[in-house]
Protein backbone atom coordinates (compact mmCIF):
# COMPACT_ATOMS: atom_id res chain seq x y z
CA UNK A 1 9.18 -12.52 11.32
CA UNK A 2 5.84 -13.12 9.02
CA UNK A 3 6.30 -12.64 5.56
CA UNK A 4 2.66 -12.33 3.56
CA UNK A 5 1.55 -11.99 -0.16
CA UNK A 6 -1.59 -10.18 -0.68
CA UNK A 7 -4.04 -11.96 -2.38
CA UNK A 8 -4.75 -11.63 -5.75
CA UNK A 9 -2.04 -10.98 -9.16
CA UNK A 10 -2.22 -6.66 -9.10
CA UNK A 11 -0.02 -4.49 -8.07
CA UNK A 12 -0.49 -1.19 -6.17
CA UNK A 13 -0.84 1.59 -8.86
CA UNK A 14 1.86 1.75 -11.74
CA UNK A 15 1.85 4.98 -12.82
CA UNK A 16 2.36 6.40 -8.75
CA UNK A 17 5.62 5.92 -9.90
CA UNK A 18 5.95 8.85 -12.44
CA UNK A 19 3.58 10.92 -11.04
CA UNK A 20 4.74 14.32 -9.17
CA UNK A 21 5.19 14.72 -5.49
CA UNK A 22 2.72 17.80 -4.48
CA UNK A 23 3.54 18.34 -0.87
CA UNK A 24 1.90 21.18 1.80
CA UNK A 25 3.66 22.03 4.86
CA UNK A 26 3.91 24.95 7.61
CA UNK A 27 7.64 25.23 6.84
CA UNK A 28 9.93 24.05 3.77
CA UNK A 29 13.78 24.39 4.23
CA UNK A 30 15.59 23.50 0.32
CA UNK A 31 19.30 22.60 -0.16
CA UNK A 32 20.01 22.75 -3.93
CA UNK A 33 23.46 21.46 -4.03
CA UNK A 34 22.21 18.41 -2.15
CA UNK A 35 18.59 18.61 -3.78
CA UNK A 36 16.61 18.15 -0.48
CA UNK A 37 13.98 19.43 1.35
CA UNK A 38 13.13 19.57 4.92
CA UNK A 39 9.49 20.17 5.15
CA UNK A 40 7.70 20.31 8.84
CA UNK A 41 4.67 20.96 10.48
CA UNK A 42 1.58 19.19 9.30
CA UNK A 43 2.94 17.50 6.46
CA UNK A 44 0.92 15.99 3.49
CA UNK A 45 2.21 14.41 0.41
CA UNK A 46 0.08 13.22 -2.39
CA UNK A 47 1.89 10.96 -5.88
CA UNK A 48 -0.66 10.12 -7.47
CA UNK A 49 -2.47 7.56 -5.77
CA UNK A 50 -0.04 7.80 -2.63
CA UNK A 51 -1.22 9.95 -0.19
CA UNK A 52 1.18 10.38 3.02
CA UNK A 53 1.10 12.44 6.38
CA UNK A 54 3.58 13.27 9.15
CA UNK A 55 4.91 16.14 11.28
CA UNK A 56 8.14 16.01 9.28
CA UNK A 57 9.37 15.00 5.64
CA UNK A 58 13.19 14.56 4.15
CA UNK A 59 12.83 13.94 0.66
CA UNK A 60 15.30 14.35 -1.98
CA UNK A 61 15.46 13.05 -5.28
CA UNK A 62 18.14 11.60 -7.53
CA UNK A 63 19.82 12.69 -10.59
CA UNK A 64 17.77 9.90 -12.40
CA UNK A 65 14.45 11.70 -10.87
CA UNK A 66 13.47 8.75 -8.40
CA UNK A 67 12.15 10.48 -5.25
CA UNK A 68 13.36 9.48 -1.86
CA UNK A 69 11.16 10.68 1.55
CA UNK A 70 11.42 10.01 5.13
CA UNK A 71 8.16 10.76 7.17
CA UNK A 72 8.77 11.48 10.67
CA UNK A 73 5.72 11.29 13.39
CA UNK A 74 5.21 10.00 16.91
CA UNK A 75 3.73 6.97 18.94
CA UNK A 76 0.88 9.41 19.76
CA UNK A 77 0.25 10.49 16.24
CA UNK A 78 2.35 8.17 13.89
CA UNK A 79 2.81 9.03 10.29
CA UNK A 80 0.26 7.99 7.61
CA UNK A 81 0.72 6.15 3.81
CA UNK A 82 -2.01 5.36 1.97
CA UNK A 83 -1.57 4.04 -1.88
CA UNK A 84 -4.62 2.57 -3.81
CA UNK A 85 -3.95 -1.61 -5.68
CA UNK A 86 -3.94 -1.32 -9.66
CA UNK A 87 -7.23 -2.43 -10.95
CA UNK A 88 -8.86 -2.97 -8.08
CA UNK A 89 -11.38 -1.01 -5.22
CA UNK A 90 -8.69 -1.67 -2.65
CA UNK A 91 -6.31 0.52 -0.48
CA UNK A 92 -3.17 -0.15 1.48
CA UNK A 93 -2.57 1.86 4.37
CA UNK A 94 -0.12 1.86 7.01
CA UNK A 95 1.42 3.91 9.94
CA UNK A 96 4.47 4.12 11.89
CA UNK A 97 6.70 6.72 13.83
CA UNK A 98 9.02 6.70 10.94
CA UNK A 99 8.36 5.83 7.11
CA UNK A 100 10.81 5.15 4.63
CA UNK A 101 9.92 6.41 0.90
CA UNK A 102 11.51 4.27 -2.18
CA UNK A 103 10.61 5.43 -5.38
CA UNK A 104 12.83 3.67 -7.19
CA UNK A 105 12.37 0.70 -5.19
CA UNK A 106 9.01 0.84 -4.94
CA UNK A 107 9.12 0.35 -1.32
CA UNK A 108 7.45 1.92 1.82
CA UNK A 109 9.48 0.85 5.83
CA UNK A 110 6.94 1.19 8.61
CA UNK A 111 9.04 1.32 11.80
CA UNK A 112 8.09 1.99 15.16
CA UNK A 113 4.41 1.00 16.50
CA UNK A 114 4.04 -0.06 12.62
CA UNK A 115 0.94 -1.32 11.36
CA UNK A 116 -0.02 -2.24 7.43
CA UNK A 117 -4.02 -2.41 6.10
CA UNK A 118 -5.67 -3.65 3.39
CA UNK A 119 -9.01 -2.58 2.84
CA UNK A 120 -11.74 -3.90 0.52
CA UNK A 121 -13.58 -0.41 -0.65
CA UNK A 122 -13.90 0.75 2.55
CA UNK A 123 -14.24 -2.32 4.52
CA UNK A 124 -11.08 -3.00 6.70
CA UNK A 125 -9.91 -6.53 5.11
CA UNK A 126 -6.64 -7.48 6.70
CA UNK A 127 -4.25 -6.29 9.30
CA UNK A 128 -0.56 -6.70 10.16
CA UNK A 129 1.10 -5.36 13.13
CA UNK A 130 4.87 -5.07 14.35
CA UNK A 131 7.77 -3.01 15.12
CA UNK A 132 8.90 -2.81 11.29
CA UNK A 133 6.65 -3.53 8.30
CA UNK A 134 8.28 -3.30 4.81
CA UNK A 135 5.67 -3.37 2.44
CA UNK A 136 7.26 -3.65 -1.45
CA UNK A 137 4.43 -2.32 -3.83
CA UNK A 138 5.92 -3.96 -6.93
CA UNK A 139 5.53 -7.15 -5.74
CA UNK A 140 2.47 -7.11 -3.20
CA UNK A 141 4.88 -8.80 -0.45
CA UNK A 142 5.50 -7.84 3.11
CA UNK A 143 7.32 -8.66 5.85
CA UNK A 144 6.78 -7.88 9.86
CA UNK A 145 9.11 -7.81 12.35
CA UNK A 146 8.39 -8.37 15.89
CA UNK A 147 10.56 -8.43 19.37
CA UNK A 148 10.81 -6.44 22.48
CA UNK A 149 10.82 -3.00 20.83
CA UNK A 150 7.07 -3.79 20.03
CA UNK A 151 5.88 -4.96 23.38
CA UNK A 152 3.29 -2.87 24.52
CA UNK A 153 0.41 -3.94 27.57
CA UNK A 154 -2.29 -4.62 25.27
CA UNK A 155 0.96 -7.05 23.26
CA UNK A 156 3.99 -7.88 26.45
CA UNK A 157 5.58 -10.60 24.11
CA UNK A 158 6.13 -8.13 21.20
CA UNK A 159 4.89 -10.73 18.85
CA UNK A 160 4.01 -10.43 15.68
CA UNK A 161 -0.18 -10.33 14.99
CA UNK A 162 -2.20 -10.24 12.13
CA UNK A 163 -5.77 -10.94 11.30
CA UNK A 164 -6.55 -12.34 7.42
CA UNK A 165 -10.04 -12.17 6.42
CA UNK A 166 -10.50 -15.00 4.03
CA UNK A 167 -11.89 -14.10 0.17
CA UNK A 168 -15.28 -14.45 -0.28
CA UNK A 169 -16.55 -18.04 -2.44
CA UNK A 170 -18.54 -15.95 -4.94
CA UNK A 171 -14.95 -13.82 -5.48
CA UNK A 172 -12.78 -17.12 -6.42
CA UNK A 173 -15.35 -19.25 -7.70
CA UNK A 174 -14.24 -19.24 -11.70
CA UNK A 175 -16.65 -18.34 -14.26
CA UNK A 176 -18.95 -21.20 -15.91
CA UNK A 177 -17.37 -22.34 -18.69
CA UNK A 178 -19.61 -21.82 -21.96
CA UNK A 179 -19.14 -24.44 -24.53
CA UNK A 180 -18.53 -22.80 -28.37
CA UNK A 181 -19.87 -25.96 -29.79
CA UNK A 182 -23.31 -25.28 -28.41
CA UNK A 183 -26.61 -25.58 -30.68
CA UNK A 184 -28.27 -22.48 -31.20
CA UNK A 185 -32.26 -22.41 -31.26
CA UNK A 186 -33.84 -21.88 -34.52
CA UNK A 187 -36.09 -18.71 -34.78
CA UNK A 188 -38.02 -20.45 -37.52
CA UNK A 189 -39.81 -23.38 -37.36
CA UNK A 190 -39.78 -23.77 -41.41
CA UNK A 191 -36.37 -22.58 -42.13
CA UNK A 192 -34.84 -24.83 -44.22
CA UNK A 193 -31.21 -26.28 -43.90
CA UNK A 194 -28.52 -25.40 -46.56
C-alpha cells in the first residue's frame, strides 16, 4: 500500500461541499421513505466543481443534508470523478468500476481497475494506479492498494505504480526578499534634507 500527499497546502474546492447535486440520467427510480435514488443509463453528476460519470448512481442523502453516491461502471468503461484543487489551475481525476461518494467525509473510493490523476491545467502531472484508491479531498492524501485483484498482463504482480512528476525550480524557488530599509533615489539633485 502507497500512501501520497499531493504537493502543495490547498485543498480540492471548499464550497463543492454545499453546492447541489444536478444529475441527468435515462432512468431515475426515487424512494422517499428511504430518500434515495436509483438513477441509470448514462449517468452524469455535476457539485459544483465535481463532475462524475457512470452507467449507474445510488445516492441518498442524510437528514443533516450530506449527500452519499455510489457510481457503478465497468472494466471496459469505468466510472469517471473529476473535482478541480482550491486556488489552483489543477484537477483531480480518477476512475474505477465502482466509486464511493462521501460528502460528509469528503471522500471519493476508487475500486476496481482504479486509477487517480492530477493534472497541471491540462497537462497530465501525476498518476497512481491500483485496485482501490481512496482519495480524501479535505486533506489532499491518498492511499493505493495493490494485490492480485489488480494483476492484469500489462501489470502480473498487481503492484502498486505511480509516476510523480517533480515541481518545476521556478514554482518552489521563494520570492527575493526586498529589504524595507532600502535607500530610495532622490528625484532632485538640489532637494534639501529636513
Amino acid at each position: 500500500m502507497a500512501g501520497l500527499v499531493l504537493a502543495g497546502a490547498a485543498q480540492a474546492e471548499l464550497a463543492d461541499k454545499d453546492k447541489p447535486m444536478n444529475i441527468e440520467a435515462d432512468s431515475l427510480r426515487y424512494e422517499d421513505t428511504r430518500q434515495t435514488s436509483v438513477f441509470t443509463g448514462n449517468v452524469l453528476i455535476t457539485k459544483g466543481t465535481i463532475v462524475m460519470r457512470g452507467s449507474k448512481m445510488d445516492v441518498r442523502q442524510d437528514p443533516q443534508g450530506n449527500q452519499f453516491g455510489v457510481v457503478t461502471g465497468t472494466a471496459a468503461a469505468p466510472g469517471f470523478f473529476r473535482q478541480k484543487r482550491e486556488g489552483l489551475d489543477e484537477w483531480i481525476e480518477g476512475e474505477g468500476e465502482r466509486i464511493e461518494y462521501d460528502g460528509k467525509a469528503q471522500t471519493v473510493v476508487f475500486t476496481g481497475s482504479a486509477v487517480l490523476r492530477r493534472y497541471r491545467g491540462t497537462q497530465l502531472n501525476d498518476e497512481s494506479v491500483g485496485n482501490q484508491i481512496t482519495y480524501n479531498s479535505l486533506t489532499e492524501v491518498f492511499t493505493v492498494k495493490g494485490g492480485p485483484a489488480n494483476r492484469t498482463a500489462a501489470n502480473p504482480s498487481g503492484r502498486v505504480r505511480a509516476m510523480l512528476t517533480p515541481i518545476p525550480e521556478a514554482e518552489t524557488a521563494p520570492a527575493p526578499a526586498t529589504d524595507p530599509a532600502q535607500l530610495r533615489p532622490s528625484t532632485n539633485l538640489n532637494e534639501k534634507k529636513k
